[in-house]
N, C-alpha and C. Protein backbone atom coordinates (compact mmCIF):
# COMPACT_ATOMS: atom_id res chain seq x y z
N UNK A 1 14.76 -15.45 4.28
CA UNK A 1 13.84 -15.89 3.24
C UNK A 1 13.42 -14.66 2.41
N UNK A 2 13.72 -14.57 1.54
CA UNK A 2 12.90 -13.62 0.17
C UNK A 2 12.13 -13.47 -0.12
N UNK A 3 11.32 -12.22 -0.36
CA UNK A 3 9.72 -12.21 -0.56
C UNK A 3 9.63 -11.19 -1.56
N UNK A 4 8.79 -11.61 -2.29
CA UNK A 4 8.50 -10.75 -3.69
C UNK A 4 7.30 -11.00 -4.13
N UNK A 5 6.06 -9.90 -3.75
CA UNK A 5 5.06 -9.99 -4.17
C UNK A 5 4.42 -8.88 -5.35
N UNK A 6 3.42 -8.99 -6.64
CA UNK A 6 3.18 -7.96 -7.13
C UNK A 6 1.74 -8.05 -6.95
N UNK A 7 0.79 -7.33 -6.99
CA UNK A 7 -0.62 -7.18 -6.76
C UNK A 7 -0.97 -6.55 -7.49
N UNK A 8 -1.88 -6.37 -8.28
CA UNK A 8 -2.59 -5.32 -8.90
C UNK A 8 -3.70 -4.95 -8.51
N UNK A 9 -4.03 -3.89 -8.17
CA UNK A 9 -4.99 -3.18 -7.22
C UNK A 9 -6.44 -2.79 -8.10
N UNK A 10 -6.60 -2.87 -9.29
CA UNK A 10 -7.54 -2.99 -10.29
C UNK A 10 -8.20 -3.88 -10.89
N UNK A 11 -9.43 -4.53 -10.96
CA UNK A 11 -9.68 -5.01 -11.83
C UNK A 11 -8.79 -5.62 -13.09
N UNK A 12 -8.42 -6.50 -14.13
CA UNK A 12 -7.84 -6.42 -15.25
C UNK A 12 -8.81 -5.74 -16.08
N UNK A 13 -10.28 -6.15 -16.28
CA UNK A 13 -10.88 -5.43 -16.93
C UNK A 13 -11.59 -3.91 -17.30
N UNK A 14 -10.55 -3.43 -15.88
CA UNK A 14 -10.47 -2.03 -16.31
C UNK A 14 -9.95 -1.23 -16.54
N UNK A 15 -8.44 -2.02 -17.37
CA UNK A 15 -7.63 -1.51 -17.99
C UNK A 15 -6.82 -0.06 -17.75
N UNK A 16 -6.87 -0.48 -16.08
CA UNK A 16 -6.36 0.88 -15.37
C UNK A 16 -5.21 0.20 -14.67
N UNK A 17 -4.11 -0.21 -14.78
CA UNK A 17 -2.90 -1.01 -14.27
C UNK A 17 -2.49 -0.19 -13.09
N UNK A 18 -3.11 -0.12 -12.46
CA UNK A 18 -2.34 -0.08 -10.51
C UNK A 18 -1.97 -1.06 -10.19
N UNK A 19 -0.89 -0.94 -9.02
CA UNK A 19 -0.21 -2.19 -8.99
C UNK A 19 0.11 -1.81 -7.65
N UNK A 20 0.65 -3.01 -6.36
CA UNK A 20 1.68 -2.49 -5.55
C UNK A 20 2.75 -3.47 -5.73
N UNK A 21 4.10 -3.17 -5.64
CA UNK A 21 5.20 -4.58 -5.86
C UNK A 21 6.47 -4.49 -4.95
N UNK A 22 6.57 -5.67 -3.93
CA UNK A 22 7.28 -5.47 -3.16
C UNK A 22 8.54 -6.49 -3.20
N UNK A 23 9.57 -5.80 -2.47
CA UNK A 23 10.75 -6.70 -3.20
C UNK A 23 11.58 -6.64 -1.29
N UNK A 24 11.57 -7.85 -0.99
CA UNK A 24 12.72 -8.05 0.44
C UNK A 24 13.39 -9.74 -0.11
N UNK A 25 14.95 -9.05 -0.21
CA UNK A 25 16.06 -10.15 -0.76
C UNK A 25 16.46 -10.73 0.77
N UNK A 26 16.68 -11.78 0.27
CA UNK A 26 17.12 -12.62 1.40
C UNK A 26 18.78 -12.10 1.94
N UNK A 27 18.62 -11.81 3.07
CA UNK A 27 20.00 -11.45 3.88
C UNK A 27 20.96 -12.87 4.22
N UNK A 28 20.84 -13.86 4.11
CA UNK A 28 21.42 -15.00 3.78
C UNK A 28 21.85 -15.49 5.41
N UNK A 29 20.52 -15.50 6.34
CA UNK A 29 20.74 -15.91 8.01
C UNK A 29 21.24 -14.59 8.40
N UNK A 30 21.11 -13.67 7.79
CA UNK A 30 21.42 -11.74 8.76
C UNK A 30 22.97 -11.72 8.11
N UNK A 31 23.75 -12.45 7.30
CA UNK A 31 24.80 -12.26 6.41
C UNK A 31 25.41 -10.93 5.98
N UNK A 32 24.35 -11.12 5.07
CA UNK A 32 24.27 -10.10 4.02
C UNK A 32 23.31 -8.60 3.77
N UNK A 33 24.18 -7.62 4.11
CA UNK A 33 23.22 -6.24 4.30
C UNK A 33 23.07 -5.35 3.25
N UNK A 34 23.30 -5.62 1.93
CA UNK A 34 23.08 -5.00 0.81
C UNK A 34 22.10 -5.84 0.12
N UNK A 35 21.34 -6.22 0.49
CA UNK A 35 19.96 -6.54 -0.44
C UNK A 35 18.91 -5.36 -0.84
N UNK A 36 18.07 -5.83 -1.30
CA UNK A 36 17.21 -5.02 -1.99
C UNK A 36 16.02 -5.33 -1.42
N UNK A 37 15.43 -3.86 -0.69
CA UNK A 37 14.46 -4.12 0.03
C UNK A 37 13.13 -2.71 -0.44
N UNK A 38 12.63 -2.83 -1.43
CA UNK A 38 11.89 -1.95 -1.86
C UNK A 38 10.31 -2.20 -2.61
N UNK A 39 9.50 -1.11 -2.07
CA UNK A 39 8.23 -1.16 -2.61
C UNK A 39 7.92 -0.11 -3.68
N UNK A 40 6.96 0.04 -4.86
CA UNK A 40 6.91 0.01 -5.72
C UNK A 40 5.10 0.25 -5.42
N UNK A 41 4.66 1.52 -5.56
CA UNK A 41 3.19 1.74 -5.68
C UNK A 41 3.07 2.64 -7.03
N UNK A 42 1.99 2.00 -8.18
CA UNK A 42 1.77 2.47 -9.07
C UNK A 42 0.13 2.77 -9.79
N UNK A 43 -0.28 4.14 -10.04
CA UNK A 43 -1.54 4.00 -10.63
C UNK A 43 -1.04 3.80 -11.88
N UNK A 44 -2.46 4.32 -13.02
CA UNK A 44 -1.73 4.81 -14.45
C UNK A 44 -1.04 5.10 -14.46
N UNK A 45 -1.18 6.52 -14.50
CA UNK A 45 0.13 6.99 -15.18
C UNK A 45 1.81 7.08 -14.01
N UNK A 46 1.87 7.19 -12.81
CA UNK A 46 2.59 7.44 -12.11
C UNK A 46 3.19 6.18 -10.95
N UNK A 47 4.31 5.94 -10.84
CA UNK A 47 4.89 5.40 -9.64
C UNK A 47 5.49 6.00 -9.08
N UNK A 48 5.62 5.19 -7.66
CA UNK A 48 6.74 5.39 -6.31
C UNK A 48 7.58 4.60 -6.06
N UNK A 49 8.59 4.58 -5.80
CA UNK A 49 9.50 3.83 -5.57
C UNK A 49 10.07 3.93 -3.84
N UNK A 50 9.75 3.52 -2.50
CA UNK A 50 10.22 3.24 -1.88
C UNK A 50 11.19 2.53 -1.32
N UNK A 51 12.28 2.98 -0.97
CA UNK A 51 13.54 2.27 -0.58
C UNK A 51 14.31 1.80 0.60
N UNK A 52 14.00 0.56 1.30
CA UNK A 52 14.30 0.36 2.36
C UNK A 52 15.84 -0.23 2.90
N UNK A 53 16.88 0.73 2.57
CA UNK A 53 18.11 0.15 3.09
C UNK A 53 18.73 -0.95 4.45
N UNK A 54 19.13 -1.44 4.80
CA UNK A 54 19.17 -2.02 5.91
C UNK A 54 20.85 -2.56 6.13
N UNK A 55 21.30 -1.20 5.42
CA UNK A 55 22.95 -1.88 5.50
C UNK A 55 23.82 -1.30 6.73
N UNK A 56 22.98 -0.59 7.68
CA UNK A 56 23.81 -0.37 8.98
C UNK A 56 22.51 -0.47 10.12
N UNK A 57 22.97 0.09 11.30
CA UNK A 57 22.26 -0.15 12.45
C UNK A 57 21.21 1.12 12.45
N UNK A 58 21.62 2.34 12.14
CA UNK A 58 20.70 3.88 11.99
C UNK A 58 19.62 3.43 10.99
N UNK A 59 20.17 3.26 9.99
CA UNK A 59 18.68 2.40 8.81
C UNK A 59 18.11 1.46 8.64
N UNK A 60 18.67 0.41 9.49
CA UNK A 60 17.38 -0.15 9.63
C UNK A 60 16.42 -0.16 10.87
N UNK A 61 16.54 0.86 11.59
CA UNK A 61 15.59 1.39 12.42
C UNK A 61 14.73 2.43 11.85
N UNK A 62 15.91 3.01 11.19
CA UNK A 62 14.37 4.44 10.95
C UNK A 62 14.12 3.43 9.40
N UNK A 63 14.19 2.64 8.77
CA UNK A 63 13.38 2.18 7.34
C UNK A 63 12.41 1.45 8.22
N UNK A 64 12.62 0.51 9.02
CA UNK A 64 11.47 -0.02 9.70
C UNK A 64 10.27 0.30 10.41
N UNK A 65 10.99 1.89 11.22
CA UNK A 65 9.91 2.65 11.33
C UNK A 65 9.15 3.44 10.23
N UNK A 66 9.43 3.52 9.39
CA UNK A 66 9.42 4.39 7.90
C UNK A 66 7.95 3.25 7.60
N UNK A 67 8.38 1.93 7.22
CA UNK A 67 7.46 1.08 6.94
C UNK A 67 6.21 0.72 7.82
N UNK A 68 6.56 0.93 9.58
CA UNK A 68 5.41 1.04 10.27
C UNK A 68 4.77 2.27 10.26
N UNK A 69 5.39 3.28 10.30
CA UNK A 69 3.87 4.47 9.71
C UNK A 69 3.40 4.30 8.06
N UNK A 70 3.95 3.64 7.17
CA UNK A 70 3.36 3.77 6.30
C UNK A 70 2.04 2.27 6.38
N UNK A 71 2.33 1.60 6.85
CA UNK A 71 1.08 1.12 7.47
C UNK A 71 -0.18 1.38 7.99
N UNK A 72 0.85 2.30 9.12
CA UNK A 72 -0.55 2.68 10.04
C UNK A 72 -1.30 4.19 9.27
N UNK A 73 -0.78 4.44 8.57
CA UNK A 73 -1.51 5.49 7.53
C UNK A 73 -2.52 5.10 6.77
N UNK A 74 -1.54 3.73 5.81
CA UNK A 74 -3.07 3.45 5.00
C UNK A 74 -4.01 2.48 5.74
N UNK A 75 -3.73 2.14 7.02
CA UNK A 75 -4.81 1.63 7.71
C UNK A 75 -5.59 2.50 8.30
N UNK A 76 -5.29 3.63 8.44
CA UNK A 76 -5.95 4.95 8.92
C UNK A 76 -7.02 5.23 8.08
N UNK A 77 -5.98 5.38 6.60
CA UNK A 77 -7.01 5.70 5.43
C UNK A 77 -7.76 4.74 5.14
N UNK A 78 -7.62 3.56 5.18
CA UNK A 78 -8.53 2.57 4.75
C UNK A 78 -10.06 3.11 5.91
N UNK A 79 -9.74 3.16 6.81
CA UNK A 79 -10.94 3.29 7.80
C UNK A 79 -11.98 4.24 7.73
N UNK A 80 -10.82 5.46 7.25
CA UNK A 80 -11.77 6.76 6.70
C UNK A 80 -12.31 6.60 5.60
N UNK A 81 -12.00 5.99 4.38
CA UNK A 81 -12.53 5.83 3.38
C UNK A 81 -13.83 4.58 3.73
N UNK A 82 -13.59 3.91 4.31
CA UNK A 82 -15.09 3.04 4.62
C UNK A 82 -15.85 3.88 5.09
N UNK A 83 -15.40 4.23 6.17
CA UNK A 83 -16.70 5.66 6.67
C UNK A 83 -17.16 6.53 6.10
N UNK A 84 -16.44 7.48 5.10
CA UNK A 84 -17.48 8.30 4.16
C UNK A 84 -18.03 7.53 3.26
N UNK A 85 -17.61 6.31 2.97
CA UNK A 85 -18.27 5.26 1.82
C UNK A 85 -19.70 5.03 2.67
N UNK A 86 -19.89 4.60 3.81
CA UNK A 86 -20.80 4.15 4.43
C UNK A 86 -22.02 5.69 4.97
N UNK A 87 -21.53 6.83 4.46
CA UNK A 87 -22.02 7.47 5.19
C UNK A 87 -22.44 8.18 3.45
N UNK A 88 -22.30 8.01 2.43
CA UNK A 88 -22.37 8.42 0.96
C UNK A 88 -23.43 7.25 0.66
N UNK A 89 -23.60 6.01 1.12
CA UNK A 89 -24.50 5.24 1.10
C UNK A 89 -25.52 5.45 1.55
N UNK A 90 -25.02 5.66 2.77
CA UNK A 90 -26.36 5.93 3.55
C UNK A 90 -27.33 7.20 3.63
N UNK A 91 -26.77 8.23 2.76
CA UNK A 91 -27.41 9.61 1.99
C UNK A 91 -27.78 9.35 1.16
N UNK A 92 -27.17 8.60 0.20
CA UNK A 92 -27.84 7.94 -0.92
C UNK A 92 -29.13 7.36 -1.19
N UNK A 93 -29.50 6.31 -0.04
CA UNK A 93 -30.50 5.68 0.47
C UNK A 93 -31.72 6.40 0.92
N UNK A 94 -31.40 7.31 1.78
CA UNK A 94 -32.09 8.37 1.78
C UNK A 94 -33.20 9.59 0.97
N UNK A 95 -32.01 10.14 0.45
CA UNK A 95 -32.34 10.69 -0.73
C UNK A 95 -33.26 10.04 -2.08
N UNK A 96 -33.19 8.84 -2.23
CA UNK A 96 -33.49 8.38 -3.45
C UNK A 96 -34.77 7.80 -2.84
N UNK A 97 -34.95 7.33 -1.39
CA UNK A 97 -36.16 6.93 -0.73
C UNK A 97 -37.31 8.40 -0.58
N UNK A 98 -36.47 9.69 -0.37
CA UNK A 98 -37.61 10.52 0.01
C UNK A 98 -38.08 11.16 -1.77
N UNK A 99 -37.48 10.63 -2.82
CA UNK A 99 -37.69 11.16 -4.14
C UNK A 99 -39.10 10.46 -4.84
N UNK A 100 -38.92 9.21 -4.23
CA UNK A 100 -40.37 8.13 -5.04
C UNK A 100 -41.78 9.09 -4.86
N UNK A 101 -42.16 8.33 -5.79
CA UNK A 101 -43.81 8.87 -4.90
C UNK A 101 -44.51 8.02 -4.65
C-alpha cells in the first residue's frame, strides 16, 4: 500500500512554508524493489531530501534503521524542547511576578 503524506509544519498565516513530505510507493505484495521511498523536510529557505532505498537485503536494513534513529532523535528533541519551554515559562512567571508592586 502507498503512502504519501505532505504536512506543513507552520501556520498558513505565517507565511513561513515548512513542510515535511513523505513518499513510500507501493512494492506491489514485496514485488517490486525500486520504488520510491523518500522524505522531504523543508523550512524557508532550505530542504532535505532523505532517501530510503530498499532494493537489496543490506539497505533495507540499514534505511530502516536510518529511519528508526531519525525518530528517536526528534522524539528526543521534541522532549527537550518541551522542557526548556516549560522551564522558560516557568522563569517567566516568576520574574514578571517578583517585578509588580
Amino acid at each position: 500500500m502507498a503512502y504519501r503524506k505532505r504536512l506543513f509544519l507552520n501556520p498558513i498565516k505565517d507565511g513561513a512554508p515548512a513542510f515535511i513530505q513523505a513518499v513510500a510507493d507501493d512494492s506491489d505484495n514485496g514485488t517490486y524493489l525500486l520504488g520510491n521511498y523518500v522524505l522531504i523536510i523543508a523550512d524557508c529557505n532550505r530542504r532535505v531530501t532523505l532517501d530510503f532505498s530498499l532494493s537489496n537485503q543490506y539497505l533495507r536494513k540499514r534505511h530502516l534503521a536510518k529511519a528508526n534513529r531519525l525518530v528517536q532523535v526528534l522524539t528526543d528533541f521534541r522532549d527537550a524542547l518541551a522542557k526548556e519551554v516549560t522551564l522558560i515559562e516557568k522563569n517567566r512567571n516568576r520574574s514578571t511576578r517578583s517585578t509588580r508592586p
